[in-house]
Protein backbone atom coordinates (compact mmCIF):
# COMPACT_ATOMS: atom_id res chain seq x y z
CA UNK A 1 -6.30 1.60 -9.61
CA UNK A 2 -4.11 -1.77 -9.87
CA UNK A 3 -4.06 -1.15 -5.99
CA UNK A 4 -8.25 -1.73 -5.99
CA UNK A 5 -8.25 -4.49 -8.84
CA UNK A 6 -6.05 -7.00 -8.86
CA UNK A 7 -7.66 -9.38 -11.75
CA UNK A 8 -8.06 -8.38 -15.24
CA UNK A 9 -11.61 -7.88 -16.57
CA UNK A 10 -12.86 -6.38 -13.53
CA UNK A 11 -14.29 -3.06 -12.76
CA UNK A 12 -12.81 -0.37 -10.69
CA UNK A 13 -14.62 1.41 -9.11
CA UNK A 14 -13.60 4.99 -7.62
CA UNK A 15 -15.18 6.95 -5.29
CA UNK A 16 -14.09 10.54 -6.20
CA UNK A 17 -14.58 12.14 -2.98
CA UNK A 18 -13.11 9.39 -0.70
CA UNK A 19 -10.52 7.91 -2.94
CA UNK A 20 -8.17 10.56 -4.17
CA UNK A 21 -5.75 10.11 -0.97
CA UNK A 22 -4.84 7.03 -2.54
CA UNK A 23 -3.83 8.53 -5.54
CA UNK A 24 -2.15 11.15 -3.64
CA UNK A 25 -4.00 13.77 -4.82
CA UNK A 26 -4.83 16.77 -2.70
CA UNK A 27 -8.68 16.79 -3.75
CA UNK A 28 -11.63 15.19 -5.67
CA UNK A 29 -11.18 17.20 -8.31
CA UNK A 30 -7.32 16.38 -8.38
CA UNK A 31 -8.40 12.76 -8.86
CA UNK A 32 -10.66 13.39 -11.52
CA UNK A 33 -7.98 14.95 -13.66
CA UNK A 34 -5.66 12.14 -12.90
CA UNK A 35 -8.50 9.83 -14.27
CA UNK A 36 -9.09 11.93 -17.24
CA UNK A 37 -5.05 11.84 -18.21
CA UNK A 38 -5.36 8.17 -17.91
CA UNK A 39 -8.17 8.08 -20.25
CA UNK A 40 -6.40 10.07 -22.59
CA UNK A 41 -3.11 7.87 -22.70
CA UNK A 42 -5.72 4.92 -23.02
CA UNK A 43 -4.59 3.11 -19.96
CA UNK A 44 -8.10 2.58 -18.63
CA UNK A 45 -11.66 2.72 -20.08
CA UNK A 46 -14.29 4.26 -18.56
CA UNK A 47 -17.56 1.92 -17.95
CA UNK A 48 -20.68 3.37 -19.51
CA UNK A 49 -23.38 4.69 -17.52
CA UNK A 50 -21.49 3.87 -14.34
CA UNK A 51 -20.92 7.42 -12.76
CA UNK A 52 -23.71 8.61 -10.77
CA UNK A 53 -24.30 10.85 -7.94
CA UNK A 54 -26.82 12.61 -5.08
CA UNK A 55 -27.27 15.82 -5.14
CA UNK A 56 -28.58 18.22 -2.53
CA UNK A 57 -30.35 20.53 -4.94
CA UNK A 58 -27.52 22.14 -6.35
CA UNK A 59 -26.68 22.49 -10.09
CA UNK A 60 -24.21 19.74 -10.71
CA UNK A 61 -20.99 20.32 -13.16
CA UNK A 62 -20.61 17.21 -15.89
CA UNK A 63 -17.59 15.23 -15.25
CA UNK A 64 -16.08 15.51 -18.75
CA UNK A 65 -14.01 12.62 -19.76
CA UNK A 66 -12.89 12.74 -23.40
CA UNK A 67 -12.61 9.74 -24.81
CA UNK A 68 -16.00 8.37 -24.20
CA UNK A 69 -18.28 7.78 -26.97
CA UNK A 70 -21.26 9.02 -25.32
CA UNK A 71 -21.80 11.23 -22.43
CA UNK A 72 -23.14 9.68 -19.20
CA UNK A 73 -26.62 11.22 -18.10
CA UNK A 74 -25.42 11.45 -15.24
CA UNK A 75 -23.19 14.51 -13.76
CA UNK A 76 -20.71 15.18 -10.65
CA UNK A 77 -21.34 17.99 -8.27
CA UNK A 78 -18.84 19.13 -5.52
CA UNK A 79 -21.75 19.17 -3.21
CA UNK A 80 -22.61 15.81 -4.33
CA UNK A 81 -22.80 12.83 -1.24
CA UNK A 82 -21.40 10.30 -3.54
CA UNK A 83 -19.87 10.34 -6.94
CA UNK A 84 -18.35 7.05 -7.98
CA UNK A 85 -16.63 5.82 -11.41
CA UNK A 86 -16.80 2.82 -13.00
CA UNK A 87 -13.48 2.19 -15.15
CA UNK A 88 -11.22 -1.04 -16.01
CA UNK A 89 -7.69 -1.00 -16.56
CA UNK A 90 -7.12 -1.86 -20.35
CA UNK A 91 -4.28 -4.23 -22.10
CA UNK A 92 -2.11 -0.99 -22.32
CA UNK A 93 -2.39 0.14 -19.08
CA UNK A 94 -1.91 -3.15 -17.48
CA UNK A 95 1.42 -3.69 -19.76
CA UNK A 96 2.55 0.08 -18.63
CA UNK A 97 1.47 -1.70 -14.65
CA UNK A 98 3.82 -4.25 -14.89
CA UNK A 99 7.22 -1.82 -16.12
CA UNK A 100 6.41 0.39 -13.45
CA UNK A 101 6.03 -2.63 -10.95
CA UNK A 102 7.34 -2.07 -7.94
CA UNK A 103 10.80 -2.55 -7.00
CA UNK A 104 12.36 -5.93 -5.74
CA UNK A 105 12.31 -4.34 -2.64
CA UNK A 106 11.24 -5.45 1.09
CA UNK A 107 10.93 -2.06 3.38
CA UNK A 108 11.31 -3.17 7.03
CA UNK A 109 9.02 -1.06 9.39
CA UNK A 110 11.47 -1.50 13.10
CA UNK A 111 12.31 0.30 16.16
CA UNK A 112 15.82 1.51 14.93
CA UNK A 113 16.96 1.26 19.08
CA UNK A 114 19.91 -0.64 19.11
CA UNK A 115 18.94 -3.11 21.07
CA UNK A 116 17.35 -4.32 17.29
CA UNK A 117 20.40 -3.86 15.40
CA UNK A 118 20.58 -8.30 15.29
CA UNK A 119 16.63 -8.25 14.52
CA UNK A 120 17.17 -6.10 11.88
CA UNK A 121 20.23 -7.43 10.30
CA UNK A 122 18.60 -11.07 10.56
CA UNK A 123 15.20 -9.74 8.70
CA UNK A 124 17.72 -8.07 5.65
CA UNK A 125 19.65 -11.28 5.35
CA UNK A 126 16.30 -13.31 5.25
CA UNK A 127 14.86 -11.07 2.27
CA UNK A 128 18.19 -11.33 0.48
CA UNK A 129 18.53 -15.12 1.09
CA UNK A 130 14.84 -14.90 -1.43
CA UNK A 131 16.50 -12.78 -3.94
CA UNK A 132 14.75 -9.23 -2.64
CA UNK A 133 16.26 -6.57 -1.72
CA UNK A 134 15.93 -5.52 1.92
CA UNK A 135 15.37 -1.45 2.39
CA UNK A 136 15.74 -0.16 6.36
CA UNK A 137 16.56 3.59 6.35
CA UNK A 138 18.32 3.57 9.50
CA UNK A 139 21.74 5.60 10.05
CA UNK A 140 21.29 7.14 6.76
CA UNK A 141 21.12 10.74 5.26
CA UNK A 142 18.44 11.67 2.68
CA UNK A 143 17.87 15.37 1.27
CA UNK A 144 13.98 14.60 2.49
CA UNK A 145 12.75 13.80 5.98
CA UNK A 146 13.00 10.46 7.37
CA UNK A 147 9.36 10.14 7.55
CA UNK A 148 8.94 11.37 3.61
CA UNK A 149 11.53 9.27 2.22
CA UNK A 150 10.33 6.41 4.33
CA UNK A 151 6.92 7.07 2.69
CA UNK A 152 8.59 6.90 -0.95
CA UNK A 153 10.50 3.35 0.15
CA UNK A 154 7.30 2.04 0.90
CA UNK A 155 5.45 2.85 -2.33
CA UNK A 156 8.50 1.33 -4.28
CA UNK A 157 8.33 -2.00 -2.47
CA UNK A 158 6.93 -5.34 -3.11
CA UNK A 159 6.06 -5.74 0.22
CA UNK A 160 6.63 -4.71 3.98
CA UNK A 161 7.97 -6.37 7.03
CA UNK A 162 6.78 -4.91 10.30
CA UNK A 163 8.23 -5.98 13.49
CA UNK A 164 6.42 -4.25 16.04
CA UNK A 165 8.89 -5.35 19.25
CA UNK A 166 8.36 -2.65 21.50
CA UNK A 167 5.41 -1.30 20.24
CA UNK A 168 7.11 2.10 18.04
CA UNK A 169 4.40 4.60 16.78
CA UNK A 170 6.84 5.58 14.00
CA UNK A 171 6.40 1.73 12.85
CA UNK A 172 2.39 1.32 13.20
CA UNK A 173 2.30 4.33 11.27
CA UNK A 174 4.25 2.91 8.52
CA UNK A 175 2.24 -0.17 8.56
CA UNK A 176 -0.89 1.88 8.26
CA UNK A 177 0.29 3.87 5.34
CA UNK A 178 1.78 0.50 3.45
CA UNK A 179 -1.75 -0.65 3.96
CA UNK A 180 -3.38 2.69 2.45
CA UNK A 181 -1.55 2.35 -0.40
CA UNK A 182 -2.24 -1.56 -0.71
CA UNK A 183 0.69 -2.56 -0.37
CA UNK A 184 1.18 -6.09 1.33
CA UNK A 185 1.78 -6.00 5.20
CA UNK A 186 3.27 -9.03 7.48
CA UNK A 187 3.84 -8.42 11.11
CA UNK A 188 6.84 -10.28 13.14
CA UNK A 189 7.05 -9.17 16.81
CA UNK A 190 9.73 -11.05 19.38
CA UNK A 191 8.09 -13.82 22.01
CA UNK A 192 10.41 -12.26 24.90
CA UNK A 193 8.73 -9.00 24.19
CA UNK A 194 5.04 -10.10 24.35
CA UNK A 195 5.91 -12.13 27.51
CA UNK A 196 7.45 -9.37 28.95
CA UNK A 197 3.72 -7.56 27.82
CA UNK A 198 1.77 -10.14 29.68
CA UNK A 199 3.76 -10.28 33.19
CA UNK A 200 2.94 -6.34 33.21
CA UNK A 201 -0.74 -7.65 32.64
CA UNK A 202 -0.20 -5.92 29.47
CA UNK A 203 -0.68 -6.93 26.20
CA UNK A 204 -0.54 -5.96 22.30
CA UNK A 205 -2.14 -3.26 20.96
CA UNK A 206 -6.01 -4.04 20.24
CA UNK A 207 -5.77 -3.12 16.29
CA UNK A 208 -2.52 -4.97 15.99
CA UNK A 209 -3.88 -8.19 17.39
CA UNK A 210 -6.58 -7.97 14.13
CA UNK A 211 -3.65 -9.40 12.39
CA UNK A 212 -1.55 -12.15 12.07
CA UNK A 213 1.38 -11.64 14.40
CA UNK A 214 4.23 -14.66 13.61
CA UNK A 215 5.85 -14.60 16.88
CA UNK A 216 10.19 -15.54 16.77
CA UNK A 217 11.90 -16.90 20.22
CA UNK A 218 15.08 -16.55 18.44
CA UNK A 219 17.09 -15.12 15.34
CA UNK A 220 16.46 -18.75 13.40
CA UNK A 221 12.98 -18.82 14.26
CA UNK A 222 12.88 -15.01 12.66
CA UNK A 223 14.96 -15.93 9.68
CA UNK A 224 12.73 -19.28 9.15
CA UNK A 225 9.30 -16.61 9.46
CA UNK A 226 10.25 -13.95 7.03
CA UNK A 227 11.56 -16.77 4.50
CA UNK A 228 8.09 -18.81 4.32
CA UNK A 229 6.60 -15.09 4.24
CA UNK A 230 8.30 -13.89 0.91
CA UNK A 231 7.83 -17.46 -0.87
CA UNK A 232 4.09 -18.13 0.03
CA UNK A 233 3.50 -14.86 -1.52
CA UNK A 234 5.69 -13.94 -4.31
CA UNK A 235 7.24 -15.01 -7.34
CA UNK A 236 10.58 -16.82 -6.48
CA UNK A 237 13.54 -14.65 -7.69
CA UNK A 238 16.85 -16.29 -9.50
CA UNK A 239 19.74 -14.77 -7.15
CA UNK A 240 22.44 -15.68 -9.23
């Protein structure tokens, strides 16, 4: 929910039957029992007469939430077309938001050729120069697959750095779940590489290019981009 309101005071709202991936739950109804163990450790408050639905002639189910004072007159079907819920994130839950902050972590989304092994060591020096800690999973062992504990890394950190130099799939599909999850995204990508692109009369990928690309000629240029990155958008960190 934090991921969907960012500002105390504000409504969420949650569309049961599109939203739960972002809760990670398998289903709608997954979600809904999520919500309703929220409710009950009073992290969020649901907003009266908020829930509605349309039905295609079908006896809905109520959505039972127990902690509200009064029962909405409205009810959720699993044949419904859309079921939304109004909630906002109370004092309590936004105090248990901030302990289970994400880590001081930046994940770094790169093609692990080693061709990148200077890009990559330049990017993890930058975030450490701001007081993060860098997280690249290369050359490592994990009891999970790379892919799943990539996936965890991502949901831990503050924030991503994508370098898309040479155009990976593994790495766009990073970005795109860091972006599911709200998480923030900045993409790098190496000048020599997109000039490289263009004598081909090629060029960057049409969904990347919906983005702002900081382009590097060289390692300083890199170091100087991820820098300004991490301090225009996050607290400062005492590194001592």
């Amino acid at each position: 929910m934090k991921a969907k309101v960012v500002i105390p005071g504000y409504a969420c709202e949650i569309n049961l039957y599109e939203d739960y991936p972002l809760a990670f739950a398998w289903s709608s109804k997954e979600l809904e029992k999520l919500l309703e163990c929220l409710e009950d450790d009073g992290l969020i408050e649901y907003e009266e007469d908020q829930v509605y639905g349309i039905y295609n002639d079908v006896d809905p189910e109520p959505i039972k939430f127990k902690n509200r004072k009064r029962r909405s007159k409205y009810r959720m079907s699993i044949h419904s077309d859309v079921t939304q819920c109004s909630f906002h994130i109370t004092r309590k839950g936004w105090a248990a938001s901030t302990i289970a902050k994400s880590d001081n972590k930046g994940f770094i989304a790169i093609d692990f050729n080693d061709s990148m092994d200077s890009t990559i060591k330049t990017i993890e020096d930058s975030i450490i120069e701001t007081g993060y800690k860098p997280m690249v999973i290369k050359d490592k062992d994990y009891p999970e697959t790379v892919m799943e504990k990539a996936f965890g890394e991502i949901r831990k950190s503050m924030f991503i750095i994508v370098d898309i130099t040479n155009l990976r799939p593994s790495v766009f599909y990073e970005a795109g779940f860091a972006r599911g999850i709200g998480k923030p995204v900045f993409y790098v990508c190496s000048q020599s590489f997109r000039d490289e692109l263009k004598e081909g009369n090629k060029e960057l990928e049409f969904y990347s290019k919906q983005y702002k690309i900081r382009f590097y000629k060289n390692f300083l240029d890199l170091r100087k981009d991820v820098i300004t990155i991490i301090e225009a958008n996050f607290p400062i960190i005492n590194k001592e």
